[in-house]
Structures are given as structure tokens and as C-alpha cells.
Protein backbone atom coordinates (compact mmCIF):
# COMPACT_ATOMS: atom_id res chain seq x y z
CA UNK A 1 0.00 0.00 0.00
CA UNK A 2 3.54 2.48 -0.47
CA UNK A 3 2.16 5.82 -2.40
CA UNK A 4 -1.61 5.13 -1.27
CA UNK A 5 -3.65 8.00 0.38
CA UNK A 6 -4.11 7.09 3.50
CA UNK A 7 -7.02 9.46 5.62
CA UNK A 8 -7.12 9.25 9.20
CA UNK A 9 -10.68 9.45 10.81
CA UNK A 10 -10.54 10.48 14.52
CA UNK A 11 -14.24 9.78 15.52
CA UNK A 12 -13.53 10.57 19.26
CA UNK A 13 -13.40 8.38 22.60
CA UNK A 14 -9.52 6.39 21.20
CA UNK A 15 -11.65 5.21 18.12
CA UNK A 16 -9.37 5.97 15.38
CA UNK A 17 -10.44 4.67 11.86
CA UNK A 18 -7.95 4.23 8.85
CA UNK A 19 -8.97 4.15 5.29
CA UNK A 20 -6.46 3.80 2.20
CA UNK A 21 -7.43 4.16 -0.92
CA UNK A 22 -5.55 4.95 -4.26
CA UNK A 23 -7.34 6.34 -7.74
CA UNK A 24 -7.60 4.42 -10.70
CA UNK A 25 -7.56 5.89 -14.21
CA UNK A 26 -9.03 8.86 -13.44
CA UNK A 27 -12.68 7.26 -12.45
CA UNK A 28 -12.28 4.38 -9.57
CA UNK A 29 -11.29 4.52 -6.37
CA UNK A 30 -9.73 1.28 -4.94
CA UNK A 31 -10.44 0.88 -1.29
CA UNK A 32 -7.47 -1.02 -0.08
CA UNK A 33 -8.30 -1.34 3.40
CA UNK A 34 -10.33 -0.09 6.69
CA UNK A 35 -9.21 -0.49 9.71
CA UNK A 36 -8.14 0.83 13.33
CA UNK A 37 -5.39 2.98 13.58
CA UNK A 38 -2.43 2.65 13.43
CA UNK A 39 -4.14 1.39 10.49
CA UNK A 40 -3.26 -2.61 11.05
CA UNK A 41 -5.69 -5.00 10.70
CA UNK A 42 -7.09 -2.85 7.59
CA UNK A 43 -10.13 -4.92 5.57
CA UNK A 44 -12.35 -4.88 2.97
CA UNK A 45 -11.00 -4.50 -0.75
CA UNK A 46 -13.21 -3.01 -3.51
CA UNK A 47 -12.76 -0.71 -6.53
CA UNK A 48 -15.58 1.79 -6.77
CA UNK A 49 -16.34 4.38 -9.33
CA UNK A 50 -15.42 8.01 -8.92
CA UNK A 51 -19.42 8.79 -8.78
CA UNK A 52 -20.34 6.67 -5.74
CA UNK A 53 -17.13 7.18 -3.89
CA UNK A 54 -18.92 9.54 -1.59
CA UNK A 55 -21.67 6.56 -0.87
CA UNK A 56 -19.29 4.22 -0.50
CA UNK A 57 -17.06 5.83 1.59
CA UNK A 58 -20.24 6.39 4.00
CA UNK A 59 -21.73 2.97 3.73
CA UNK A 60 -17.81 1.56 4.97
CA UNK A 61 -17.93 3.67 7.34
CA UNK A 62 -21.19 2.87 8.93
CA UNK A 63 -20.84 -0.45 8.32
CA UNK A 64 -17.16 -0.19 10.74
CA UNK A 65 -19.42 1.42 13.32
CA UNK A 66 -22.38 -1.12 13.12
CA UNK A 67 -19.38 -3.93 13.78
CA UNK A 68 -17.87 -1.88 16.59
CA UNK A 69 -21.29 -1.60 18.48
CA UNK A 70 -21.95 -5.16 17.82
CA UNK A 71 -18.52 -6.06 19.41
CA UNK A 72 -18.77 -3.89 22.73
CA UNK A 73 -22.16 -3.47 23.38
CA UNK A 74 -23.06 -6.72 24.30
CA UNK A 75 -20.00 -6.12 27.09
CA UNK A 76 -21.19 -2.70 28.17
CA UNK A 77 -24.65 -4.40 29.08
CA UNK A 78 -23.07 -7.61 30.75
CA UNK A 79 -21.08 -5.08 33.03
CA UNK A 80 -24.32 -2.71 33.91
CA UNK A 81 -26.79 -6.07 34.16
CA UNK A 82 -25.90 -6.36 37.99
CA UNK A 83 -26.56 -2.50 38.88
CA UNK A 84 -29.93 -2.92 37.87
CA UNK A 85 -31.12 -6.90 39.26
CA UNK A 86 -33.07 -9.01 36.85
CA UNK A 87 -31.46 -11.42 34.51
CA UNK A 88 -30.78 -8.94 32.07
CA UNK A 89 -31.64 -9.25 28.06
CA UNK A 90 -33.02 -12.04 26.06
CA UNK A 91 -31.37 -10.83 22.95
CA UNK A 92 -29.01 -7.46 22.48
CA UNK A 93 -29.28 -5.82 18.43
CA UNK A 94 -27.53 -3.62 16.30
CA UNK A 95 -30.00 -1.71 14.09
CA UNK A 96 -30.09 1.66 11.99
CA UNK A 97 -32.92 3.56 13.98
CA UNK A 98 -33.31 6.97 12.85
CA UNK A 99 -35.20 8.74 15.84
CA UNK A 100 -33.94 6.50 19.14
CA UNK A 101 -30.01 5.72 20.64
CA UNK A 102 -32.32 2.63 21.71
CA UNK A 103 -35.37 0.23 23.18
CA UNK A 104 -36.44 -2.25 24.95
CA UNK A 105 -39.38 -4.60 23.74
CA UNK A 106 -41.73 -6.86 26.17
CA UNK A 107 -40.00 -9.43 25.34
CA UNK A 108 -36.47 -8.47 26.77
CA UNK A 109 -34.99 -7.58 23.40
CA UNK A 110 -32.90 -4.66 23.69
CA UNK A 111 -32.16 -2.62 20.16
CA UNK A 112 -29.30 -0.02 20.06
CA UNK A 113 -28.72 2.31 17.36
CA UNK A 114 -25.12 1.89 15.93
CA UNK A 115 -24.73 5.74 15.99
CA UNK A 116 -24.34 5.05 19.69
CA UNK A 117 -20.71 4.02 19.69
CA UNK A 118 -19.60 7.15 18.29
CA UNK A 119 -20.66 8.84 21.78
CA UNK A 120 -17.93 9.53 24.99
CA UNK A 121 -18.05 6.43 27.21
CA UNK A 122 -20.22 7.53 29.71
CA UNK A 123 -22.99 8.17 27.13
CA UNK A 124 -22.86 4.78 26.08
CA UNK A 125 -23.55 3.95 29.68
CA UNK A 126 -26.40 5.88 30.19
CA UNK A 127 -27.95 4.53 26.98
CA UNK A 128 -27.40 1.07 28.43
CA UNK A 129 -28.50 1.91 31.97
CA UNK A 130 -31.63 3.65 30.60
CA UNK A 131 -33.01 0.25 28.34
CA UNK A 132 -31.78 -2.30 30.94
CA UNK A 133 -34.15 -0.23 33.17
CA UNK A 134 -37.07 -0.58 30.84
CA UNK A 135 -37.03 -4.47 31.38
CA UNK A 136 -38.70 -3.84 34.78
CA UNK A 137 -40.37 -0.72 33.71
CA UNK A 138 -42.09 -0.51 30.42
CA UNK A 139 -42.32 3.15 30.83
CA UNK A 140 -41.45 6.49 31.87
CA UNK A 141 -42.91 6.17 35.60
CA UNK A 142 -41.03 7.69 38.68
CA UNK A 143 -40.60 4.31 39.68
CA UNK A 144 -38.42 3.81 36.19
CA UNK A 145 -36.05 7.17 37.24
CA UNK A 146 -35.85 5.79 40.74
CA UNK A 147 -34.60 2.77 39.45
CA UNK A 148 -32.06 4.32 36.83
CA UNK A 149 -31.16 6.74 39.14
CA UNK A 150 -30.31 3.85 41.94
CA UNK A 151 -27.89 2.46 39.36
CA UNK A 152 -26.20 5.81 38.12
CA UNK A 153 -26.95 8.59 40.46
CA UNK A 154 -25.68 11.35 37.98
CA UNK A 155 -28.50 9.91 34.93
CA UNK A 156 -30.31 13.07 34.49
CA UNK A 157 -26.96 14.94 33.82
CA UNK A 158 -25.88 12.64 31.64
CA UNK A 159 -29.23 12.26 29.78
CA UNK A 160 -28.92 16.46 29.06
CA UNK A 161 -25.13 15.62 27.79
CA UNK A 162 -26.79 13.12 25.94
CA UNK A 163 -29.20 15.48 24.08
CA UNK A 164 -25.92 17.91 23.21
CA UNK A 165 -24.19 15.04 21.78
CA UNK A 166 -26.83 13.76 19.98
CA UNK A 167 -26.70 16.71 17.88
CA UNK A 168 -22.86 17.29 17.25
CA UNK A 169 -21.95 13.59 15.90
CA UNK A 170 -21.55 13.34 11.99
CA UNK A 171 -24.66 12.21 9.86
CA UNK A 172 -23.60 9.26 8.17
């Protein structure tokens, strides 16, 4: 890969993201790899055409961020299961919601958004602590914020950081 482009993506909280490419008679774009930084363990290998670069370049990139969640949330909500009692989730998913950083259905599935790994640590936590908390309470109640609340005292802060965020993290 000697002479290809490499561009570095720092998309915050140590999640660095490597993508080499080189250009191809004027109208592809080979992707030669995508990976962590410092750009070892790079994968995928495609040539695209010049016009869908920009779609392409996107869809890799979401697709890297759909395998991160995968690969750490499950861990996140292992770690938090204890702070709230119960036996925690049936089933943990990684899905491409457009309104919600999550849910939790009657039946103890819990959906995450994959745009949620792109948020500081402690976001991340909330998110978790707030749907593990919805598989005793199916709602809103005071008894629901009492419960989150029991688990992470400082929830409503981080729920209003949560709402900043939200609105500062790239639209991919």
C-alpha cells in the first residue's frame, strides 16, 4: 500500500479509523483497506467508481461502526446487568434507527442504534442503563427514574449531555 492516500478518521473516545485508498484511471477509487489505527488490521478490498465514492465511503464507514457496536455493546450491558437486578436481556441488536439511541421490547430484546458508539463512554452507559431499566419498567414512571437513578446517580446529567451530543456527531 507504499504511495496510497491514507485518511485518518478520529471519531472521538480512542476510536481511530484508517482508510487507504488509491485512484484508478481517473474514475475508480480502490479501497485497499479499513481499519483501526495505526491502520493494522485494515479490511475490505473493492474498486468503486469516482461517482459513488462519496456513498461508498459512508456505507464503509457505517458499516465499521455497526461492527464496533456489535462487538462492545453486548459487554457494556453484561457489566451494567448487575446494577440494575433481573437477569438482564433475552437478545441485544444492532439496528439503523433513525429517531432512538435505543429500546427495549416486552420481550427483553434490547435494540441499540449503531450511531451510539460514536458517543464519549459515559454516554454509552447511560444509553445502556436507561433500556436495561425498561425491562422492569415498560415506561417512563417515577418508579423507572428511581430505578435508573439507583444504578447511576448522575442519569439526568448525563441524559442532558446526551441530548448535546446527539446533535454534534456526523450524519452518516
Amino acid at each position: 500500500m507504499a504511495g496510497s492516500p491514507v485518511v485518518v478518521l478520529d471519531v472521538g473516545a480512542s476510536k481511530i479509523l484508517c482508510l487507504v485508498g488509491e485512484v484508478q484511471n481517473n474514475s475508480q477509487v480502490k479501497i485497499l483497506g479499513l481499519g483501526q489505527s495505526p491502520c493494522t488490521g485494515l479490511r475490505r478490498s473493492a474498486v468503486i467508481d469516482m461517482p459513488q465514492v462519496a456513498e461508498s465511503i459512508r456505507a464503509a464507514l457505517a458499516a465499521w461502526f455497526r461492527e464496533r457496536a456489535a462487538e462492545t455493546l453486548p459487554d457494556i450491558v453484561k457489566r451494567w446487568v448487575p446494577s440494575l437486578g433481573g437477569d438482564g436481556p433475552t437478545r441485544i441488536l444492532i439496528r439503523n434507527q433513525k429517531q432512538r439511541w435505543g429500546s427495549c421490547s416486552a420481550d427483553g430484546t434490547l435494540r441499540f442504534n449503531w450511531r451510539v458508539i460514536m458517543l464519549p463512554p459515559e454516554l454509552i452507559d447511560y444509553i445502556v442503563v436507561h433500556e436495561l431499566a425498561h425491562l422492569r419498567h415498560q415506561n417512563h414512571s417515577r418508579e423507572y427514574w428511581d430505578h435508573v437513578t439507583a444504578a447511576m446517580p448522575d442519569a439526568i446529567q448525563r441524559r442532558k449531555a446526551l441530548r448535546e451530543a446527539g446533535q454534534n456527531l456526523p450524519t452518516l
